[in-house]
C-alpha atoms as a PDB file:
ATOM      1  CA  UNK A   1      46.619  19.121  12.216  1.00  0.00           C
ATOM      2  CA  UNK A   2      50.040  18.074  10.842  1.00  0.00           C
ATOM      3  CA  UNK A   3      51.904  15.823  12.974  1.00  0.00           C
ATOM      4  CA  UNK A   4      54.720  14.939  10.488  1.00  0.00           C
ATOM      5  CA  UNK A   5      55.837  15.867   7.099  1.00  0.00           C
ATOM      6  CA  UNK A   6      56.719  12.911   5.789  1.00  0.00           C
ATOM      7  CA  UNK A   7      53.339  11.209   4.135  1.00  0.00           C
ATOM      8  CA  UNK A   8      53.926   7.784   3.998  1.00  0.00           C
ATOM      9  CA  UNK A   9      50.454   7.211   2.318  1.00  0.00           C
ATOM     10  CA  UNK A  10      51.356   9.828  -0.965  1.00  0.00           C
ATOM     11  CA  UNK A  11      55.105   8.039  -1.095  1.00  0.00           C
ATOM     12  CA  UNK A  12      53.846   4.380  -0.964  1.00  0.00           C
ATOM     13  CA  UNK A  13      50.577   6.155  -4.183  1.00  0.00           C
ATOM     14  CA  UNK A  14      53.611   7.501  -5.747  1.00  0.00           C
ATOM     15  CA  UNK A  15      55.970   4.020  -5.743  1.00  0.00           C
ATOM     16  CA  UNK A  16      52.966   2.282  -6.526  1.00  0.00           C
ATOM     17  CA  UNK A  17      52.321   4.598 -10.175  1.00  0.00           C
ATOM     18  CA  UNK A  18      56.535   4.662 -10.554  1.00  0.00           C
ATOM     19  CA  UNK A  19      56.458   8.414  -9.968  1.00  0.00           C
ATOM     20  CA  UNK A  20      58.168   7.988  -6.507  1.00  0.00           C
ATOM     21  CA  UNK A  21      60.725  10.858  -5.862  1.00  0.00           C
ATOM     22  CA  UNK A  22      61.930  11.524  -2.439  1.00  0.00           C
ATOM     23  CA  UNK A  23      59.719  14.288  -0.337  1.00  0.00           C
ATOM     24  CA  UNK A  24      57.648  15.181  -3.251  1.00  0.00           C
ATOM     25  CA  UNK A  25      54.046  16.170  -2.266  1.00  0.00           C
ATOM     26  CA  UNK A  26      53.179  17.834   1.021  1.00  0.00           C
ATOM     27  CA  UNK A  27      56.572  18.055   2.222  1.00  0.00           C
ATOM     28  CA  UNK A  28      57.326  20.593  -0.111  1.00  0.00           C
ATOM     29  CA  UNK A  29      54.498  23.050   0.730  1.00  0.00           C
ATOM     30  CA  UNK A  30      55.096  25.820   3.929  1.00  0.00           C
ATOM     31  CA  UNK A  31      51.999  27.728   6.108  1.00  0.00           C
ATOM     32  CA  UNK A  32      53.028  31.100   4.645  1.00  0.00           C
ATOM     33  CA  UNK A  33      49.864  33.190   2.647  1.00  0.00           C
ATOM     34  CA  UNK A  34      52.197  34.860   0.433  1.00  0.00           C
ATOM     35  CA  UNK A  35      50.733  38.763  -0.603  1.00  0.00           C
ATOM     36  CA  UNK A  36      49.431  37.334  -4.183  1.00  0.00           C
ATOM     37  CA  UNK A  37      47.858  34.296  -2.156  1.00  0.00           C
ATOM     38  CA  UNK A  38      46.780  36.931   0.564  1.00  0.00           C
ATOM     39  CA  UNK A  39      44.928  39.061  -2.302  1.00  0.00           C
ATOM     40  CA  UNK A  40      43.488  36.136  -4.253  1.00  0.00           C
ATOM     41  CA  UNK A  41      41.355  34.881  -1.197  1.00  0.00           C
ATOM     42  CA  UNK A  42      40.364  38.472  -0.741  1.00  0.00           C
ATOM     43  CA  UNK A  43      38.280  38.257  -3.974  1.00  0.00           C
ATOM     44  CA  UNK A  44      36.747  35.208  -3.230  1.00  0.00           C
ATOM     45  CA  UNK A  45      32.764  34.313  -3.215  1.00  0.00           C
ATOM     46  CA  UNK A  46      33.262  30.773  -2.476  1.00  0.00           C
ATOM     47  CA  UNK A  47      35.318  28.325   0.020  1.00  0.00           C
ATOM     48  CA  UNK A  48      35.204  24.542  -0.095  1.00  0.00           C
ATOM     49  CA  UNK A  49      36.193  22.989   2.764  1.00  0.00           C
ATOM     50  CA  UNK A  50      37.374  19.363   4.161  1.00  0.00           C
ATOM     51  CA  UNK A  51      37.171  17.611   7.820  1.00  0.00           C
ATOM     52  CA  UNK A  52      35.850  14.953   9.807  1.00  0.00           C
ATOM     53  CA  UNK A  53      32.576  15.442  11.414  1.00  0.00           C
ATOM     54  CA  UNK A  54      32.512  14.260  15.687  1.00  0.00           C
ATOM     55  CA  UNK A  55      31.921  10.603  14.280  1.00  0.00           C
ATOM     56  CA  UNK A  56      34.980  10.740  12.146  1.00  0.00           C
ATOM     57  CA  UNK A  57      32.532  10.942   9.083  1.00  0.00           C
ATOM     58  CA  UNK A  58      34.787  12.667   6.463  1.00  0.00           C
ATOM     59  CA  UNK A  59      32.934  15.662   4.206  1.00  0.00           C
ATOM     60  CA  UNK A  60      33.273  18.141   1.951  1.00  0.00           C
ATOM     61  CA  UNK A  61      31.201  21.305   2.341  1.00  0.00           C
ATOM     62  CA  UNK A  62      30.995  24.927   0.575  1.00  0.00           C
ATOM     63  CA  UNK A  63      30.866  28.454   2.520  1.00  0.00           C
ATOM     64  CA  UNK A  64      30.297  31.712   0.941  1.00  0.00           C
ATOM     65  CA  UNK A  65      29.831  35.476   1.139  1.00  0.00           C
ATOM     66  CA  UNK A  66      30.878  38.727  -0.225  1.00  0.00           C
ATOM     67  CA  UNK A  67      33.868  40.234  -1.512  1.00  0.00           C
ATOM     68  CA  UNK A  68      36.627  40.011   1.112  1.00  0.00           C
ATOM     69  CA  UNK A  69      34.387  37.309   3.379  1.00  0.00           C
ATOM     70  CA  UNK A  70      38.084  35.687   3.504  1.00  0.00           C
ATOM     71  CA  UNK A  71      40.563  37.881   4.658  1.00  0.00           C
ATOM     72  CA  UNK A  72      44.189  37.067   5.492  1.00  0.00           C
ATOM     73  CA  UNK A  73      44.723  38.191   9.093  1.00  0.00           C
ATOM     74  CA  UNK A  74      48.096  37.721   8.544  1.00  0.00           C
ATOM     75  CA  UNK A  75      50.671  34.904   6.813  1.00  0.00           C
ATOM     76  CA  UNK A  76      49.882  32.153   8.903  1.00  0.00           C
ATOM     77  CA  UNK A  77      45.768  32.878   9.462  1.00  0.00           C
ATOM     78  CA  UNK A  78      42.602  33.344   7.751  1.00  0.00           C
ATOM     79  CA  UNK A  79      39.748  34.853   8.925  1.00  0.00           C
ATOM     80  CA  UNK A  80      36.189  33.297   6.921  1.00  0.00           C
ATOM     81  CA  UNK A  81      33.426  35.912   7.795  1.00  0.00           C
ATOM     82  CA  UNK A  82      30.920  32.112   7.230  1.00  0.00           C
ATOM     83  CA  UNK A  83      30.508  29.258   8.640  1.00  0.00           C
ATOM     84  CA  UNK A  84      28.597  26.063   6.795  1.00  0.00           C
ATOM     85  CA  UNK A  85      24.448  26.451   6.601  1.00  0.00           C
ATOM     86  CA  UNK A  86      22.174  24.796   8.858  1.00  0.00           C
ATOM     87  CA  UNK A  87      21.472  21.197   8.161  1.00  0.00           C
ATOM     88  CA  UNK A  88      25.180  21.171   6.480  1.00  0.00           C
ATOM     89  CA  UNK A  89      27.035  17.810   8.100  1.00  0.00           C
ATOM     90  CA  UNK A  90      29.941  20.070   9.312  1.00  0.00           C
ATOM     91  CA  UNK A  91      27.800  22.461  10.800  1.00  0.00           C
ATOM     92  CA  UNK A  92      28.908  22.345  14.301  1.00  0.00           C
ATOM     93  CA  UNK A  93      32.510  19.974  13.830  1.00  0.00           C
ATOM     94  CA  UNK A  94      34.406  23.793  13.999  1.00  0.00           C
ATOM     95  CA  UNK A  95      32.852  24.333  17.296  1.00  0.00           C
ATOM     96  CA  UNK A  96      35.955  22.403  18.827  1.00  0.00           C
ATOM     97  CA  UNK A  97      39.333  22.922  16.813  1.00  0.00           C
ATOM     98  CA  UNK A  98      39.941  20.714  14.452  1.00  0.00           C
ATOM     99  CA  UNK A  99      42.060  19.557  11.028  1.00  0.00           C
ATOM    100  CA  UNK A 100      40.536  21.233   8.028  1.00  0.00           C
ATOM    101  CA  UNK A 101      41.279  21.279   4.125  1.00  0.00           C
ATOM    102  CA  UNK A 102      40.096  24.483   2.426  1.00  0.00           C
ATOM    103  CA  UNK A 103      40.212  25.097  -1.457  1.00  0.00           C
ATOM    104  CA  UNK A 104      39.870  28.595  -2.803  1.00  0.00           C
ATOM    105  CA  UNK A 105      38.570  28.516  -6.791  1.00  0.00           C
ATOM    106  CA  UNK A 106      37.970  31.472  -8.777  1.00  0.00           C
ATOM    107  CA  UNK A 107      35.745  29.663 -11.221  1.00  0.00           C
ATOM    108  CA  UNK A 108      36.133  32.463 -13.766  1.00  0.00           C
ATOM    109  CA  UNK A 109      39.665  32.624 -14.017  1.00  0.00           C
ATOM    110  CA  UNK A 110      40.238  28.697 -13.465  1.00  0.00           C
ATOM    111  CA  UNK A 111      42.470  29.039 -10.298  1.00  0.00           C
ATOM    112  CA  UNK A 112      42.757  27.984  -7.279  1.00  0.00           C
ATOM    113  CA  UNK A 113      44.630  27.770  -4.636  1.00  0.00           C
ATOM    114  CA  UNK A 114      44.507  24.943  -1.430  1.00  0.00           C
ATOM    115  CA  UNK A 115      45.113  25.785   2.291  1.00  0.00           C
ATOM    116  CA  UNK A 116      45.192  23.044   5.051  1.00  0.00           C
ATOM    117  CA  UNK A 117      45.556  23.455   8.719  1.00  0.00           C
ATOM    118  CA  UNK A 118      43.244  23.681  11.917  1.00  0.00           C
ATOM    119  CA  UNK A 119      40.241  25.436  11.967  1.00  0.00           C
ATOM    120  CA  UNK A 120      37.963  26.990  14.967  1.00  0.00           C
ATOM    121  CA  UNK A 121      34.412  28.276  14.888  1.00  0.00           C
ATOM    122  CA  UNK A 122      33.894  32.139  16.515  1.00  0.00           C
ATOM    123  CA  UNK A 123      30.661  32.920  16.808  1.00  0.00           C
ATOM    124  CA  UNK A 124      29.806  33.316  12.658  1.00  0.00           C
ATOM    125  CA  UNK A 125      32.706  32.922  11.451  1.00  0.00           C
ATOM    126  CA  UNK A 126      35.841  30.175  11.155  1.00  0.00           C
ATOM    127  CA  UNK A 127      39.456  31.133  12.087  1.00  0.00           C
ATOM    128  CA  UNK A 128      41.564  29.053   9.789  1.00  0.00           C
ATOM    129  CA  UNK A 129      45.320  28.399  10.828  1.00  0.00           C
ATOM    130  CA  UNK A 130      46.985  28.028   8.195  1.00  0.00           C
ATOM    131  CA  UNK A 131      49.941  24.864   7.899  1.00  0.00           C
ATOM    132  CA  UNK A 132      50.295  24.415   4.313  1.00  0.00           C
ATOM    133  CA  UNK A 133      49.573  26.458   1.565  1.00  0.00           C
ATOM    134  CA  UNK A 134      50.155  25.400  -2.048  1.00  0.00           C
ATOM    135  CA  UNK A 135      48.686  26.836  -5.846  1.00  0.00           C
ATOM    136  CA  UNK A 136      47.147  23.970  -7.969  1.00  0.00           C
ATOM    137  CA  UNK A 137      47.365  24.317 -12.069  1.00  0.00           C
ATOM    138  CA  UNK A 138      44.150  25.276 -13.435  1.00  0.00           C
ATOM    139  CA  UNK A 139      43.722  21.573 -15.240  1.00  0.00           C
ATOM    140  CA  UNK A 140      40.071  20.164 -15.549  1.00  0.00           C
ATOM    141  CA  UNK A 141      38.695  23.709 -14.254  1.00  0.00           C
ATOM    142  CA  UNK A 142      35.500  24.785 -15.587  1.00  0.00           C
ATOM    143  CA  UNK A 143      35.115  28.310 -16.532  1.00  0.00           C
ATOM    144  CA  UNK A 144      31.685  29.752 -14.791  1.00  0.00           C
ATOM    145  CA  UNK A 145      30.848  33.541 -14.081  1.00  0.00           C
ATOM    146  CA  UNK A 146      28.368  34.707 -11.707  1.00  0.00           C
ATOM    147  CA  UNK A 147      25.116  36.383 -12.417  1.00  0.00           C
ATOM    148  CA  UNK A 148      23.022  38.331  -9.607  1.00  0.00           C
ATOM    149  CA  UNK A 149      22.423  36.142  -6.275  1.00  0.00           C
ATOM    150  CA  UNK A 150      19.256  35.064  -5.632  1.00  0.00           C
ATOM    151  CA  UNK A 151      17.001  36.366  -2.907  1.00  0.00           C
ATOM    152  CA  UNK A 152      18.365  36.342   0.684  1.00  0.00           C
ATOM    153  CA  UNK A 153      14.599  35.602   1.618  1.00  0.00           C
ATOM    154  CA  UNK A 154      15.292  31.793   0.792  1.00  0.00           C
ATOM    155  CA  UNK A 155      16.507  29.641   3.152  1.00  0.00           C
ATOM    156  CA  UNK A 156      18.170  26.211   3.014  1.00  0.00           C
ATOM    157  CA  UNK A 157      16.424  23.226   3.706  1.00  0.00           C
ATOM    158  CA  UNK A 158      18.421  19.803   4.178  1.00  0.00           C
ATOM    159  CA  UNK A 159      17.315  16.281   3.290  1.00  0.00           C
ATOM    160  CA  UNK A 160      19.238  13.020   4.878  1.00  0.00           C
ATOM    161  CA  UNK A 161      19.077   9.939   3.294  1.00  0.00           C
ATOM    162  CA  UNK A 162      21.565   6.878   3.237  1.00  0.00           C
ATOM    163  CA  UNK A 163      21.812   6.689  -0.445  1.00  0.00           C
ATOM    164  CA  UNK A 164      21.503   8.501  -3.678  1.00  0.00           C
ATOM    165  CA  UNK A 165      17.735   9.068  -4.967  1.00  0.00           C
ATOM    166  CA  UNK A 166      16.967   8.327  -8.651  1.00  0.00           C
ATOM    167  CA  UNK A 167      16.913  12.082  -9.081  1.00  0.00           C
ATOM    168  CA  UNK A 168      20.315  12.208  -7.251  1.00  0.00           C
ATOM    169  CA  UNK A 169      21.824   9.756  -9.134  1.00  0.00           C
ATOM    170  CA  UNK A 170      20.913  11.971 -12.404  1.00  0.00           C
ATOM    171  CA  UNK A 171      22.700  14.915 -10.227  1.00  0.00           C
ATOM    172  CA  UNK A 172      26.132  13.072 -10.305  1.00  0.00           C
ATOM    173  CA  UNK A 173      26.125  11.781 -13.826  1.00  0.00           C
ATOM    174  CA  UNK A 174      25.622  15.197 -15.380  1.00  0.00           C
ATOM    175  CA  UNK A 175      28.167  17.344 -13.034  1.00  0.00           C
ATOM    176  CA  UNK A 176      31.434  18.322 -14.589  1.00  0.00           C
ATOM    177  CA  UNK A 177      33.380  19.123 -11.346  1.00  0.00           C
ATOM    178  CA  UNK A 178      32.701  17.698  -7.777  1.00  0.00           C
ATOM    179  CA  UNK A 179      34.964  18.076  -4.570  1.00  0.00           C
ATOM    180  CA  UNK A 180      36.457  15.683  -2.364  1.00  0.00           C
ATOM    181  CA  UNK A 181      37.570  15.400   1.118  1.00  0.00           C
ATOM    182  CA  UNK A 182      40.096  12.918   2.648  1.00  0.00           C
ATOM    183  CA  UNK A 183      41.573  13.318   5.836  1.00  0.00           C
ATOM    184  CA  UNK A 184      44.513  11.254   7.807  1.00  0.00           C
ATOM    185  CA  UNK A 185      45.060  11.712  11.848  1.00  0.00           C
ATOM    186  CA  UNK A 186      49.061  12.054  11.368  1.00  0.00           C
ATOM    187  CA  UNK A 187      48.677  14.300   8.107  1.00  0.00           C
ATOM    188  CA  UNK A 188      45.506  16.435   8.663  1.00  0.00           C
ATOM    189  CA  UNK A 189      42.898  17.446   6.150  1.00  0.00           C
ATOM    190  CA  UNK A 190      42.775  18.124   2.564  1.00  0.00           C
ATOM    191  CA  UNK A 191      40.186  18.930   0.031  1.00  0.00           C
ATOM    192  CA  UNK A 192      40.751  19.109  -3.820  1.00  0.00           C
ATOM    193  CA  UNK A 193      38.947  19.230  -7.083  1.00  0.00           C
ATOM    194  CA  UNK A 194      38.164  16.545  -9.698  1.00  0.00           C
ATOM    195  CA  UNK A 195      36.794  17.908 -13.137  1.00  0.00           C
ATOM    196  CA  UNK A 196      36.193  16.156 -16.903  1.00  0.00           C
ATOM    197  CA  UNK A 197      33.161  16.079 -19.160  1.00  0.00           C
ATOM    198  CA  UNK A 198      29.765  15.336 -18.283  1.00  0.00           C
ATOM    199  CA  UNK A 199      29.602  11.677 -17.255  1.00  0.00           C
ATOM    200  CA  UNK A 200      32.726  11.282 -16.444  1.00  0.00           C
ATOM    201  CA  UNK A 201      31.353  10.080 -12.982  1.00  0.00           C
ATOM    202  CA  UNK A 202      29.618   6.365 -13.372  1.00  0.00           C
ATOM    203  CA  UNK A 203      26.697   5.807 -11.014  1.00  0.00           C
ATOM    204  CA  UNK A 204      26.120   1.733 -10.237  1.00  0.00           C
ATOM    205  CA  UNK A 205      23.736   1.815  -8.167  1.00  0.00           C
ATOM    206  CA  UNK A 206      21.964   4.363  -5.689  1.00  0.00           C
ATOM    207  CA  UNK A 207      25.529   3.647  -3.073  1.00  0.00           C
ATOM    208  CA  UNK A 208      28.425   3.503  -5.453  1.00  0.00           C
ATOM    209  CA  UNK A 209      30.040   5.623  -7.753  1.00  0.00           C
ATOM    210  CA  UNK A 210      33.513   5.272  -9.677  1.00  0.00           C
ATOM    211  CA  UNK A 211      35.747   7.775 -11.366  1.00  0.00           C
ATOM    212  CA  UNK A 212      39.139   8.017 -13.840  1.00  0.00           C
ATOM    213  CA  UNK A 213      41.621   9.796 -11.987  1.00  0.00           C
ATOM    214  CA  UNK A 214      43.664  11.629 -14.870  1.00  0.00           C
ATOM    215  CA  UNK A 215      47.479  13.233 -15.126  1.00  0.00           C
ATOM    216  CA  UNK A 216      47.921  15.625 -12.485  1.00  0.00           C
ATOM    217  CA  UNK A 217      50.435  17.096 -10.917  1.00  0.00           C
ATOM    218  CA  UNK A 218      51.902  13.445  -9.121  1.00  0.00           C
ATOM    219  CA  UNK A 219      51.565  14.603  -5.302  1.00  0.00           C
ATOM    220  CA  UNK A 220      48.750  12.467  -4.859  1.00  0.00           C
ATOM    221  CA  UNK A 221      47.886  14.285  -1.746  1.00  0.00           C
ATOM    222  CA  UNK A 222      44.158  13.115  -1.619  1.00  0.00           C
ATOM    223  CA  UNK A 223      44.885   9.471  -3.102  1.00  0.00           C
ATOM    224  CA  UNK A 224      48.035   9.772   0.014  1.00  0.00           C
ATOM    225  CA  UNK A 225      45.611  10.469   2.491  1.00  0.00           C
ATOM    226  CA  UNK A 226      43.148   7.537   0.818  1.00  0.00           C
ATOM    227  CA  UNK A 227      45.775   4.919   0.804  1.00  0.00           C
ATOM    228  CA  UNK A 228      45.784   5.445   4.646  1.00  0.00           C
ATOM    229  CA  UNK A 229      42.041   6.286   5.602  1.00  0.00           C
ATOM    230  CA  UNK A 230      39.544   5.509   2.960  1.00  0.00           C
ATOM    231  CA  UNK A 231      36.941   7.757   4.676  1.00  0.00           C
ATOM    232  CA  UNK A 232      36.305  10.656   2.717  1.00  0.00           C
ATOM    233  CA  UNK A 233      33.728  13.294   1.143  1.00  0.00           C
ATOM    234  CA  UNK A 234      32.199  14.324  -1.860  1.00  0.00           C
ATOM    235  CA  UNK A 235      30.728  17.742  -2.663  1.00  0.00           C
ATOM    236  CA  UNK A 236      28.557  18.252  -5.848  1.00  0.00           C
ATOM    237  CA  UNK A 237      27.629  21.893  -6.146  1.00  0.00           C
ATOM    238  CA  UNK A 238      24.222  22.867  -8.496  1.00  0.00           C
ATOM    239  CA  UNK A 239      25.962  25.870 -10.090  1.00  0.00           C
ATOM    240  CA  UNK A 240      22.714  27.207 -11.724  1.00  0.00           C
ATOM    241  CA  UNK A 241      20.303  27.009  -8.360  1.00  0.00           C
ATOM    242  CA  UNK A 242      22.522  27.064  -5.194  1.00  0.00           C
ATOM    243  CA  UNK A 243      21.520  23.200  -4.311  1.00  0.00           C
ATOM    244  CA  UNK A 244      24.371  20.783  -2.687  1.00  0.00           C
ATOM    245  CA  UNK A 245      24.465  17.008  -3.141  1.00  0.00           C
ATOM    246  CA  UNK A 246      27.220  15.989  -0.159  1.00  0.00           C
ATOM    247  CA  UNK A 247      28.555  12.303   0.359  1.00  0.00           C
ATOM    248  CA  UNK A 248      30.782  10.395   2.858  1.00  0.00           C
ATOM    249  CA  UNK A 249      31.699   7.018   2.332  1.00  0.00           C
ATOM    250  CA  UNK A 250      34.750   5.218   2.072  1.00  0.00           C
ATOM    251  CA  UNK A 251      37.201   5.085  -1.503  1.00  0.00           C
ATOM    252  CA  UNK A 252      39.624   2.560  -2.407  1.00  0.00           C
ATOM    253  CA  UNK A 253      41.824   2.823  -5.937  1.00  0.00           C
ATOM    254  CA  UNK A 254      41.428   0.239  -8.112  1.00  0.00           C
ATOM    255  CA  UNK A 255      45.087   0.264 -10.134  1.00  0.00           C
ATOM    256  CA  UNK A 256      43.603  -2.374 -13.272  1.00  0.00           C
ATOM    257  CA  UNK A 257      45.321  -1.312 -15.609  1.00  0.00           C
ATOM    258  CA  UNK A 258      43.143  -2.733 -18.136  1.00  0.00           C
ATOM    259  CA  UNK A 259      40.313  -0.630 -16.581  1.00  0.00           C
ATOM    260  CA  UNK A 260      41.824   2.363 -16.896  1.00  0.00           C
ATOM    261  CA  UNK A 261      42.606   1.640 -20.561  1.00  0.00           C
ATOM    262  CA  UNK A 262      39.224   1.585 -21.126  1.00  0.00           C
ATOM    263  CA  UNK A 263      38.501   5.234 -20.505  1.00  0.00           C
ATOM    264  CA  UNK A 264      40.563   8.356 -22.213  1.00  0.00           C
ATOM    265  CA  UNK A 265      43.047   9.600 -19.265  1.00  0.00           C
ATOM    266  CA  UNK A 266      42.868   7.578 -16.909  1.00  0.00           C
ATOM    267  CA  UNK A 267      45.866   6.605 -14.898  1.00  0.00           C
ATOM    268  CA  UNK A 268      43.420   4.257 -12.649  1.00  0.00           C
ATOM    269  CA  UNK A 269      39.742   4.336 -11.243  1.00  0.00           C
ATOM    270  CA  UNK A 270      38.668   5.258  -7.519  1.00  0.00           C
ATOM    271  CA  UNK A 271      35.411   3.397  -6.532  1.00  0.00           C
ATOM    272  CA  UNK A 272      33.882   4.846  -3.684  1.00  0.00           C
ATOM    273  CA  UNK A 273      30.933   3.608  -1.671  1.00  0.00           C
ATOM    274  CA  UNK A 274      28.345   5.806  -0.372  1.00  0.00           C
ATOM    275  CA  UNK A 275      27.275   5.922   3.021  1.00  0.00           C
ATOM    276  CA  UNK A 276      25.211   9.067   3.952  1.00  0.00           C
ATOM    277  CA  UNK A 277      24.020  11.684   1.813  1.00  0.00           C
ATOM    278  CA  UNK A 278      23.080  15.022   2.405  1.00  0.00           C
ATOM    279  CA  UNK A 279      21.526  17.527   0.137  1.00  0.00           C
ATOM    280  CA  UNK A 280      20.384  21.013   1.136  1.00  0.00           C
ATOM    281  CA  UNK A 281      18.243  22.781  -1.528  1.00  0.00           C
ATOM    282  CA  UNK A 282      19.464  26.723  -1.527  1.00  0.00           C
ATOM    283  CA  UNK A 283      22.383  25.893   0.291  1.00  0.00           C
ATOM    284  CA  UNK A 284      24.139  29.236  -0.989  1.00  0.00           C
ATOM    285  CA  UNK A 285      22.921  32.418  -3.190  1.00  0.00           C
ATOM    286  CA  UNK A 286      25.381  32.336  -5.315  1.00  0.00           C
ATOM    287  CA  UNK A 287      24.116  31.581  -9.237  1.00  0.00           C
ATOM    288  CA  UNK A 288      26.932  30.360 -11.817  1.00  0.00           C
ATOM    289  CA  UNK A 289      26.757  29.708 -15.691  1.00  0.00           C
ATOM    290  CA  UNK A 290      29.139  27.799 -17.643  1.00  0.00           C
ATOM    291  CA  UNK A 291      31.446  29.986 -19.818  1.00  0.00           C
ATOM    292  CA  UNK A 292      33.385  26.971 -20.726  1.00  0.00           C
ATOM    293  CA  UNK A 293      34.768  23.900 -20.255  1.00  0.00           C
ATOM    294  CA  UNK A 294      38.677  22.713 -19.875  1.00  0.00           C
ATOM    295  CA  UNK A 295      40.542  22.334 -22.313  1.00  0.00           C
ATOM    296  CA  UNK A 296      42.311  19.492 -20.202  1.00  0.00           C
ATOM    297  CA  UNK A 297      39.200  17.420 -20.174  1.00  0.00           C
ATOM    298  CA  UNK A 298      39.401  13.927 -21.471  1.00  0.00           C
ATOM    299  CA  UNK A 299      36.968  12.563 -24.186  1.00  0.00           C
ATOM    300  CA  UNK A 300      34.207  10.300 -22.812  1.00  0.00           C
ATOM    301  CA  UNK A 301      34.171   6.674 -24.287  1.00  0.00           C
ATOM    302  CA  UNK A 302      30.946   6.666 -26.478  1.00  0.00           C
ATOM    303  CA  UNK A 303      28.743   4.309 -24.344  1.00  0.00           C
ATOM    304  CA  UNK A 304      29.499   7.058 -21.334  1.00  0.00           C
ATOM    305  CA  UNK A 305      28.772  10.288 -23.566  1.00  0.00           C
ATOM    306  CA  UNK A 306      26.002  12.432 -21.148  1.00  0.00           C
ATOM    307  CA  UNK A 307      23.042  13.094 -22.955  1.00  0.00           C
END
């Protein structure tokens, strides 16, 4: 839930990368679902969503359904006919309101579109209210398409541990697009997408990971929220067999310029230290295969080329 929209945290990111300009980020963004907005989320299979768990734990987390499983009540509220799978670490956060970041992707078509606000669990299904809404440019997007969805008949199963298995680790240095969560108590929640080429995640170790974050669009909403609270989430989604890899942990932005030199893109590096895991095998039906990948993407150095 928004308290103020001034964000402190994206206007000291932006001073910090000289790209400061007064009231750009989330100040610029209203709680309106515009009619093209409004009909985009009605197409939707799949919503990612953002929030702190009871223990302040921040994670990122998938829901989906059929056609029209998010409909627009009206311009200020969503309805999501889901609510995250048993075993998922937000399971029961919605049953008390709370801040939430959603993002809706349409993996086929390489949009997507964010909505943050407050979010309440009814019986099987999440009332979002909306408080901003904003359209994100479709860099780093992979294309997928869907095939058929598996079997109903399979259920999801979730394994805790407190960091990433050999086999996990493998997970995260071969994934082309993960999610991730932030969330600040005066600015609410927020969930967004990082993409690049296979490997463009480094794994040191079974608790820490690092990343290049690349050009984007400079409203450093997520790295805002970061600078303030370094609690966030990570979603990794197994687009081929329904399987999530989620992680909360805390990030920090390392702004070496040298670093970042060394990798194609890179404005700086986030490191981020795991501190839970969570994966749930047959977390969702839904089967994806890669069409292509962005055109955006930045090469790999060649010691960090996925195999």
């Amino acid at each position: 839930m928004i308290k103020t929209r001034y964000h402190e945290g994206e206007q000291a990111v932006q001073k910090k990368a000289g790209e400061g300009r007064a009231g750009w980020g989330s100040p610029m963004f209203d709680d309106v679902i515009q009619p093209g907005f409004a009909h985009f989320l009605r197409r939707q299979r799949m919503l990612v969503l953002g929030a702190a768990d009871v223990e302040d734990a921040v994670w990122a987390s998938a829901v989906t359904g059929d056609t029209g499983f998010a409909d627009p009540a009206d311009r200020h509220n969503l309805m999501v006919a889901a609510v995250p799978v048993t075993g998922d670490p937000l399971e029961h956060a919605f049953e008390t309101q709370r801040a939430v970041g959603m993002l809706a992707i349409e993996p086929p078509t390489m949009r997507r579109i964010r909505l943050n606000g407050v979010a309440r669990r009814q019986e099987g299904s999440l009332h979002v209210r909306t408080e901003q809404v904003l359209g994100n440019c479709p860099k780093y997007l992979q294309q997928r398409v869907l095939l058929e969805d598996a079997p109903d008949s399979v259920r999801p199963t979730a394994e805790t541990r407190g960091g990433l298995s050999p086999e996990q680790q493998h997970w995260v240095t071969e994934a082309d697009t993960f999610f991730i969560a932030s969330h600040s108590p005066e600015h609410g929640a927020d969930v967004s997408h990082r993409g690049g080429e296979p490997g463009f995640v480094t794994v040191d170790g079974p608790r820490r990971l690092s990343w290049p974050d690349y050009v984007g669009n400079s409203f450093y909403m997520t790295l805002g929220n970061l600078h303030l609270n370094p609690s966030c989430g990570l979603l990794f989604l197994d687009w081929e067999q329904g399987h999530t890899l989620q992680l909360t942990g805390k990030a920090r932005i390392d702004w070496d310029t040298q670093r970042s030199a060394s990798l194609p893109g890179a404005l700086r590096v986030v490191e981020f230290d795991v501190e839970r895991v969570v994966q749930i095998r047959h977390a969702t039906a839904l089967r994806w295969t890669l069409a292509a990948r962005s055109r955006f993407n930045p090469p790999l150095p060649r010691n960090r080329t996925s195999h």
